[in-house]
PDB file of N, CA and C in Angstrom:
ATOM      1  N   UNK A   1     195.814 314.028 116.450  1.00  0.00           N
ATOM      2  CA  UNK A   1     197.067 314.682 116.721  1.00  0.00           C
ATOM      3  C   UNK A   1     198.139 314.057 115.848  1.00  0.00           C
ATOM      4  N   UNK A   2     198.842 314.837 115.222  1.00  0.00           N
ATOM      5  CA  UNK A   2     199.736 314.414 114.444  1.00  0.00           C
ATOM      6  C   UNK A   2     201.241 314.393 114.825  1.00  0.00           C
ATOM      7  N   UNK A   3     201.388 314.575 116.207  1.00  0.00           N
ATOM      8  CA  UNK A   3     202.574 314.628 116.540  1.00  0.00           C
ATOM      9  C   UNK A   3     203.438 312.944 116.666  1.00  0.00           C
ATOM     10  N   UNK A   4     204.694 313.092 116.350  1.00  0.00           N
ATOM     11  CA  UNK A   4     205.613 311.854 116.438  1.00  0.00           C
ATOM     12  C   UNK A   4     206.269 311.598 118.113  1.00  0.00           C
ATOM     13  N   UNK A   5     206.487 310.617 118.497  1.00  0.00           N
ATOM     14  CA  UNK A   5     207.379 310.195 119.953  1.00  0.00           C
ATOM     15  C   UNK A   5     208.403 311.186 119.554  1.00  0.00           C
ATOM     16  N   UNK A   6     209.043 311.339 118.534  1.00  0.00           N
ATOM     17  CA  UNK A   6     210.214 312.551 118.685  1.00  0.00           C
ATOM     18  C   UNK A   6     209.710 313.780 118.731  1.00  0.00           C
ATOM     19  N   UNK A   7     208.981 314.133 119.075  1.00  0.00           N
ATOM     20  CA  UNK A   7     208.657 315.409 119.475  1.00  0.00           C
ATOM     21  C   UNK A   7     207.362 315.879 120.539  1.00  0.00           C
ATOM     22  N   UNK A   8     207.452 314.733 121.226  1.00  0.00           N
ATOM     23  CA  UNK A   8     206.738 314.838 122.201  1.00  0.00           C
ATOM     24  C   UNK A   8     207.028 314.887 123.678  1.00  0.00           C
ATOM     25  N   UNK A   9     207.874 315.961 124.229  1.00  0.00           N
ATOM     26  CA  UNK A   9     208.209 316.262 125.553  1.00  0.00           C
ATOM     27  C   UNK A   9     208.240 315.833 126.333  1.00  0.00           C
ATOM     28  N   UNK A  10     209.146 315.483 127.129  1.00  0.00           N
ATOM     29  CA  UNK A  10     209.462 314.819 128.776  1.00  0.00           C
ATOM     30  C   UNK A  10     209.121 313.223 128.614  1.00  0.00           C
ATOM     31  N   UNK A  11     209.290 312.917 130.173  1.00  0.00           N
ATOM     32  CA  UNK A  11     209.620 311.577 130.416  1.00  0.00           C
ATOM     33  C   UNK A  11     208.908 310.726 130.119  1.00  0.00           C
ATOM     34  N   UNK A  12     209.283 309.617 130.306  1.00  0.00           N
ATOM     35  CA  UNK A  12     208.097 308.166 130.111  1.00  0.00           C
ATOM     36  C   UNK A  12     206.657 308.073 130.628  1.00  0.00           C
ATOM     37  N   UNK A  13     207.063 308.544 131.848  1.00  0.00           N
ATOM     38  CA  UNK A  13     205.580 309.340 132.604  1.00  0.00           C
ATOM     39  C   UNK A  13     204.733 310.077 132.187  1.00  0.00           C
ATOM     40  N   UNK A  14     205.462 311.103 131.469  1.00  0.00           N
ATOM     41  CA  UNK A  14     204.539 312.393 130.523  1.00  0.00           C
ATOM     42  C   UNK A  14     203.839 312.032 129.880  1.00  0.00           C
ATOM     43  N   UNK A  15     204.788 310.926 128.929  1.00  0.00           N
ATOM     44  CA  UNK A  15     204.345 310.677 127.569  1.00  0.00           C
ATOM     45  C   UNK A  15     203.651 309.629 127.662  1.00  0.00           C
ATOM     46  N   UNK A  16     203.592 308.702 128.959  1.00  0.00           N
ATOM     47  CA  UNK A  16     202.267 307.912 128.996  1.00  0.00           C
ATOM     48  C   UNK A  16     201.015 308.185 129.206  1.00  0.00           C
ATOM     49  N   UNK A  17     201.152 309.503 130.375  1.00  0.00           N
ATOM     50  CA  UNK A  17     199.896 310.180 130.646  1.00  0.00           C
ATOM     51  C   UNK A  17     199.332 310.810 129.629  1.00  0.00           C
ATOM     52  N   UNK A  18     200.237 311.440 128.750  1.00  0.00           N
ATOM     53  CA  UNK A  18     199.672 312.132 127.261  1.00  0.00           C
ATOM     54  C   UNK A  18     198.844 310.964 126.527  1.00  0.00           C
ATOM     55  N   UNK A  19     199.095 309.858 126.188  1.00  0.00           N
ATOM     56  CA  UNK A  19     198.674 308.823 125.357  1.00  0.00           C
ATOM     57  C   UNK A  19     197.413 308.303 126.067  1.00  0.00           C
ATOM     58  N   UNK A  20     197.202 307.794 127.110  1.00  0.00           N
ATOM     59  CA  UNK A  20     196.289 307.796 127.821  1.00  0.00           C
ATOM     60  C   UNK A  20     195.095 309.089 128.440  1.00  0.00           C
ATOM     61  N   UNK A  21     195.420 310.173 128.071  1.00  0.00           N
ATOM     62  CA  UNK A  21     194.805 311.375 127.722  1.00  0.00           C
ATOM     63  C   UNK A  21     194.039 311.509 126.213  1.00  0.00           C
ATOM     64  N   UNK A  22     194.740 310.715 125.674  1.00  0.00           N
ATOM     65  CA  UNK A  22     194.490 310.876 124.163  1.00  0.00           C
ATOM     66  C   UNK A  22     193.257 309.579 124.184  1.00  0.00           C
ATOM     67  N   UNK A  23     193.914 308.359 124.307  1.00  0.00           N
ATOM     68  CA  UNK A  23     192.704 307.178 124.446  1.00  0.00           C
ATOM     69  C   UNK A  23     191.613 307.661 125.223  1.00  0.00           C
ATOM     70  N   UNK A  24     191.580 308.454 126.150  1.00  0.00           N
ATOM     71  CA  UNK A  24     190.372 308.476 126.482  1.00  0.00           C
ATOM     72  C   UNK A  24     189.465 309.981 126.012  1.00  0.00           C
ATOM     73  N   UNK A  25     189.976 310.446 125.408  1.00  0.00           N
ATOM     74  CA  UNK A  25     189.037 311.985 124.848  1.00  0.00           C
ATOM     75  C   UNK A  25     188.881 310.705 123.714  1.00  0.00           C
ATOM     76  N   UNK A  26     189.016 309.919 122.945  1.00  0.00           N
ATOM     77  CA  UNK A  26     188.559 309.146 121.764  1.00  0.00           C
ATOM     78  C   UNK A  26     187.722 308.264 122.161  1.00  0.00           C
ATOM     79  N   UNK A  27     187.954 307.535 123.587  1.00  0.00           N
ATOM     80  CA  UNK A  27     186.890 306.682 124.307  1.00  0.00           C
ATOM     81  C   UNK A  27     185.398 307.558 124.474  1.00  0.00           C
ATOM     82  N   UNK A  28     185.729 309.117 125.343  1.00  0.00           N
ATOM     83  CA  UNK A  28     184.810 309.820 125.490  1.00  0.00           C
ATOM     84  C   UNK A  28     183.517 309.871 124.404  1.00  0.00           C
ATOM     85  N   UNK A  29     184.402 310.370 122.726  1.00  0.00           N
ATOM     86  CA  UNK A  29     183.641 311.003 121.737  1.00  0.00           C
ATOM     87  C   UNK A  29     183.230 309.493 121.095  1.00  0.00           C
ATOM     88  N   UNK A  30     183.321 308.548 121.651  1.00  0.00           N
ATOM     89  CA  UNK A  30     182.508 307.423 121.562  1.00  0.00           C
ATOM     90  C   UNK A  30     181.129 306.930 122.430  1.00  0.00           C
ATOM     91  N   UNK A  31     181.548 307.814 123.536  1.00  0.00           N
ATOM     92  CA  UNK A  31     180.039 307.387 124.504  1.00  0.00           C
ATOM     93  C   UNK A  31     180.804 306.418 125.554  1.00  0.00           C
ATOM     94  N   UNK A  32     181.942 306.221 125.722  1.00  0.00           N
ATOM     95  CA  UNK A  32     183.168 305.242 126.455  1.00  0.00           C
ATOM     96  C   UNK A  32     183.571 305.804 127.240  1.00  0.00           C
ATOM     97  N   UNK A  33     183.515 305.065 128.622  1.00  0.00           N
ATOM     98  CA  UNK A  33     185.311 305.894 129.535  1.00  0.00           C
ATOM     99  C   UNK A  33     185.901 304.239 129.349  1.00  0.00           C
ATOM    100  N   UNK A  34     186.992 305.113 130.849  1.00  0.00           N
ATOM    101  CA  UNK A  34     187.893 303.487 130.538  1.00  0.00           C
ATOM    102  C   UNK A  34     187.890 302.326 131.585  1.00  0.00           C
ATOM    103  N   UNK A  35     186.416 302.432 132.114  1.00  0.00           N
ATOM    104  CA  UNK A  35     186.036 301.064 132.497  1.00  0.00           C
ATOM    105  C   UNK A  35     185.754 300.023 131.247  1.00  0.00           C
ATOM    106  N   UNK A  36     185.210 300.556 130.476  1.00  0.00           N
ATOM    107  CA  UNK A  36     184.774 300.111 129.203  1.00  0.00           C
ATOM    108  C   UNK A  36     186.346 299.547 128.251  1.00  0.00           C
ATOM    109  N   UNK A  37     186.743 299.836 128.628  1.00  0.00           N
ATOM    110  CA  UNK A  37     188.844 299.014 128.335  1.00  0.00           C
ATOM    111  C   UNK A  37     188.589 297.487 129.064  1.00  0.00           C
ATOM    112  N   UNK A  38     188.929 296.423 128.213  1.00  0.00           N
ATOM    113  CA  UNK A  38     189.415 295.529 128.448  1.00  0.00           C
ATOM    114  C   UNK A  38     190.660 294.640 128.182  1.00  0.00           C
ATOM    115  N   UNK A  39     191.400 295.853 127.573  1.00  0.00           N
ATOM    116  CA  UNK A  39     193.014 295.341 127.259  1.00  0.00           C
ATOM    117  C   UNK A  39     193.785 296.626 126.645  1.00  0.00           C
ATOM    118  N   UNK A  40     194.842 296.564 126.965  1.00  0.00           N
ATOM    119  CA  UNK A  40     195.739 297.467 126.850  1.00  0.00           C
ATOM    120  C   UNK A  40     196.959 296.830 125.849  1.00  0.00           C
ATOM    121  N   UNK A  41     197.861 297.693 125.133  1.00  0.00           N
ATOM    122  CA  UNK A  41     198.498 296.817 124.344  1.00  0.00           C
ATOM    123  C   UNK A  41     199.660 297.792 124.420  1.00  0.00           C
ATOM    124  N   UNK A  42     200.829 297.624 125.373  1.00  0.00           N
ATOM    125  CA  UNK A  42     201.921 298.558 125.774  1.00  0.00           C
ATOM    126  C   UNK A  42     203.350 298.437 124.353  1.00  0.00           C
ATOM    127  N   UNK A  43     203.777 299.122 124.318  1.00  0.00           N
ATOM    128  CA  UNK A  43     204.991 299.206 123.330  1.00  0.00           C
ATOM    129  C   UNK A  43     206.381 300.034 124.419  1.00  0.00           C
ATOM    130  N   UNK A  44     207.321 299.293 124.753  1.00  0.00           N
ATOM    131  CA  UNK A  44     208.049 300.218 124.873  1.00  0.00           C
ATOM    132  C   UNK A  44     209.219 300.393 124.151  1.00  0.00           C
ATOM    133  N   UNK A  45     209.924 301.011 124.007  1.00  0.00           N
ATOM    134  CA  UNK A  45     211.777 301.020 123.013  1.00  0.00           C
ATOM    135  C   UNK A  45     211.906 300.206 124.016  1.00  0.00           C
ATOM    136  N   UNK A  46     212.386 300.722 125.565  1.00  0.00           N
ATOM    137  CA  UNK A  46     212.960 300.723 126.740  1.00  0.00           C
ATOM    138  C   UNK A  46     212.627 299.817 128.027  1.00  0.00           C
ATOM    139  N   UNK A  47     212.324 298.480 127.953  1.00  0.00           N
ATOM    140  CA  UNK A  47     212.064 297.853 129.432  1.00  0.00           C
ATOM    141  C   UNK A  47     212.245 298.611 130.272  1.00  0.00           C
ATOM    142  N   UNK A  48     213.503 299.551 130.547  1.00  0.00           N
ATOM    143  CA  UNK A  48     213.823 300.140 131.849  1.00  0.00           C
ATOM    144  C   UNK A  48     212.756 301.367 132.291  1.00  0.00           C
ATOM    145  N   UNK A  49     211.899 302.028 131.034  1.00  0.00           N
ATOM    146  CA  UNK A  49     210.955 302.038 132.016  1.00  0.00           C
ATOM    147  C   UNK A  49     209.505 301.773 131.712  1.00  0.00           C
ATOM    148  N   UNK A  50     209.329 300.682 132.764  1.00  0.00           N
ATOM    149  CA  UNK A  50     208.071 299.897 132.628  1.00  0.00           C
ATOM    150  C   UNK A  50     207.169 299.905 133.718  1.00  0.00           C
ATOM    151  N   UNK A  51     208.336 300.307 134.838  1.00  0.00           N
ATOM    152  CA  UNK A  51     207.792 300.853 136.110  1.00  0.00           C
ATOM    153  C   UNK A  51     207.508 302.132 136.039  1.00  0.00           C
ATOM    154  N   UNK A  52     208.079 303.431 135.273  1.00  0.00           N
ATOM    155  CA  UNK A  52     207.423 304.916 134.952  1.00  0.00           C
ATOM    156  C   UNK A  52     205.988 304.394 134.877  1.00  0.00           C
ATOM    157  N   UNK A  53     206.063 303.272 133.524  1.00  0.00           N
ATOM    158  CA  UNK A  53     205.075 303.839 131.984  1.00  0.00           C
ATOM    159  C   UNK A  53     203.726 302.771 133.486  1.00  0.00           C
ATOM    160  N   UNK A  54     204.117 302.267 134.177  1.00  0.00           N
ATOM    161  CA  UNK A  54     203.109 300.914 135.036  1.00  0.00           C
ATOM    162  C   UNK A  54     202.638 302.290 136.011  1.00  0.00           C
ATOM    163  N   UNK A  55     203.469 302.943 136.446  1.00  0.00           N
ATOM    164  CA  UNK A  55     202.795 303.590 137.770  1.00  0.00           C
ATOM    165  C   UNK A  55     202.271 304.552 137.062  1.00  0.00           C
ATOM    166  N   UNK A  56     201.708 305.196 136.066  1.00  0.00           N
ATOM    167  CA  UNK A  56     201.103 305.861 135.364  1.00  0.00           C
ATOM    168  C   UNK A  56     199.714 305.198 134.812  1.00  0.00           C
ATOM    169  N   UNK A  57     199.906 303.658 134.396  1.00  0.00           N
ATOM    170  CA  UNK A  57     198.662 302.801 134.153  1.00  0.00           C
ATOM    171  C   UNK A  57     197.686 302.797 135.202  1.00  0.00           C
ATOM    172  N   UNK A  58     198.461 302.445 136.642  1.00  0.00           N
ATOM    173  CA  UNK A  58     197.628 302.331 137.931  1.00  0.00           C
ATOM    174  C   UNK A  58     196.796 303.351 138.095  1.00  0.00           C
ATOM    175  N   UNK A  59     197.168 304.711 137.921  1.00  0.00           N
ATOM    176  CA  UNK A  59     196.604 305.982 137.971  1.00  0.00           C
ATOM    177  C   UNK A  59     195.396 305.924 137.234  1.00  0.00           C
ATOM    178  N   UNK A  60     195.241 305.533 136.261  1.00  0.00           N
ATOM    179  CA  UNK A  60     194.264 305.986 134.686  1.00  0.00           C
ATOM    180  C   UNK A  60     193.397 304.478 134.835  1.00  0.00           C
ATOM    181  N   UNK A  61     193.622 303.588 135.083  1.00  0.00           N
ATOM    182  CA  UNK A  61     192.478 302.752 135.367  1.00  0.00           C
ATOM    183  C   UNK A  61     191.998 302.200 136.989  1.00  0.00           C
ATOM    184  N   UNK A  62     191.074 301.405 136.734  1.00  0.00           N
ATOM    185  CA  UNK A  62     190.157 300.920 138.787  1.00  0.00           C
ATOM    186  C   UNK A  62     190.680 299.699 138.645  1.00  0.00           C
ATOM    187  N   UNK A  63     190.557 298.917 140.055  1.00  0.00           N
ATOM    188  CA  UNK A  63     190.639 297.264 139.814  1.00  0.00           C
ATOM    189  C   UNK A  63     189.263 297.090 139.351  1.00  0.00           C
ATOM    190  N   UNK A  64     188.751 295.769 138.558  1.00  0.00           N
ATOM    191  CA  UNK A  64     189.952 294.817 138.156  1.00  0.00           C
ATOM    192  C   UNK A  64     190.442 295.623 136.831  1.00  0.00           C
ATOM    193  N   UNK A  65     192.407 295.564 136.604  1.00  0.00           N
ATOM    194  CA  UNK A  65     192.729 296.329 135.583  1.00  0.00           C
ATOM    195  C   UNK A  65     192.295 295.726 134.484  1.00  0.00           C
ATOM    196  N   UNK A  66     192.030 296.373 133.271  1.00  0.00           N
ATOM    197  CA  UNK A  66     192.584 295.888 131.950  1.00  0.00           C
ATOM    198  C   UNK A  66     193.218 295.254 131.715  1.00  0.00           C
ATOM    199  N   UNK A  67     193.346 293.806 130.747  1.00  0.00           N
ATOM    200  CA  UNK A  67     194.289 292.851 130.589  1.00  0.00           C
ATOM    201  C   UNK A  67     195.412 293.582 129.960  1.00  0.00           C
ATOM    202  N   UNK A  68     196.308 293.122 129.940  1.00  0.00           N
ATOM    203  CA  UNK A  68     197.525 294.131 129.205  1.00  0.00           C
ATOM    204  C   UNK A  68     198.737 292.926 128.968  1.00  0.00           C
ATOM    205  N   UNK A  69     199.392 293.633 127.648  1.00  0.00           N
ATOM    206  CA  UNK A  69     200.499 292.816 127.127  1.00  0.00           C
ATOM    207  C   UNK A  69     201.463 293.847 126.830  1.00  0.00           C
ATOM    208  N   UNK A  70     202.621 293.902 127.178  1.00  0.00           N
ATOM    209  CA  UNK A  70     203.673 294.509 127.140  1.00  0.00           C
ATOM    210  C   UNK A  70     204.873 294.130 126.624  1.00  0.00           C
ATOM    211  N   UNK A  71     205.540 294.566 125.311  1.00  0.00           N
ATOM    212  CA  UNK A  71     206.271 294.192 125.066  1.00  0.00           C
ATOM    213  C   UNK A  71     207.416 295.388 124.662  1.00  0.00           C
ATOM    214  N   UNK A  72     208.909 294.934 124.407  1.00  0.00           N
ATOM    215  CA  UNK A  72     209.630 295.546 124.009  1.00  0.00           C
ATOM    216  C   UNK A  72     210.111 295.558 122.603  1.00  0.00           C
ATOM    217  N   UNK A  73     210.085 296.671 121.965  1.00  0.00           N
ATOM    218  CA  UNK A  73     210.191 297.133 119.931  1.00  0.00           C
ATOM    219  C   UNK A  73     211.307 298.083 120.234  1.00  0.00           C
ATOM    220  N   UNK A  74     212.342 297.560 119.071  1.00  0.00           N
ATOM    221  CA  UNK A  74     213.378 298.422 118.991  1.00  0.00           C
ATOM    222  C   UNK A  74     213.094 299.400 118.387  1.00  0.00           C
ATOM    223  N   UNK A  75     212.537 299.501 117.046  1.00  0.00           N
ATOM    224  CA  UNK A  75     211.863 300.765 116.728  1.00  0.00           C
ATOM    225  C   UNK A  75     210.562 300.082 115.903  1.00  0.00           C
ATOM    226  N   UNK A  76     209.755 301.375 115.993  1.00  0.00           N
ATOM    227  CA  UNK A  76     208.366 301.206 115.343  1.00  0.00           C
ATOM    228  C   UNK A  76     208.881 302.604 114.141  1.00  0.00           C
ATOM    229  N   UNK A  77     208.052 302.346 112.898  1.00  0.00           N
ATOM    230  CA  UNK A  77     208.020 303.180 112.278  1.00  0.00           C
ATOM    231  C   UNK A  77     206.950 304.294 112.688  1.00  0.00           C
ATOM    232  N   UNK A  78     207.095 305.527 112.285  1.00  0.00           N
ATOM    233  CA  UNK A  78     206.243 306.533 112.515  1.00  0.00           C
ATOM    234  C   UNK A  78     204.948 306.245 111.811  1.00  0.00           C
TER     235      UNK A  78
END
């Protein structure tokens, strides 16, 4: 998919569930789901939402989660 964060519709929520939609049709066409995840590597612009982009993580993986590192980038290039 060639689409950019600027043109990818709705909230932090959306657009996490979209990305995590995306990791896993690529996990799939590997022979992978996402038990097979053992780390996650979060980007946000925005700390403020980390609780959207978190209660969207809980959804998409089981305990025990994926290790995960989260940090905040003022901008990433496209």
């Amino acid at each position: 998919n060639s689409a950019s964060a600027d043109n990818i519709a709705g909230d932090i929520g959306t657009q996490t569930k979209l990305c995590f939609d995306h990791l896993f049709e690529a996990l799939e066409a590997a022979g992978l789901t996402p038990d097979d995840v053992v780390k996650v590597n979060v980007y946000l612009t925005d700390m403020n939402n980390f609780s959207a982009m978190n209660e969207v993580y809980a959804t998409k993986f089981s305990k025990p989660f994926p290790a995960r590192t989260c940090v905040a980038v003022v901008a990433l290039p496209l």
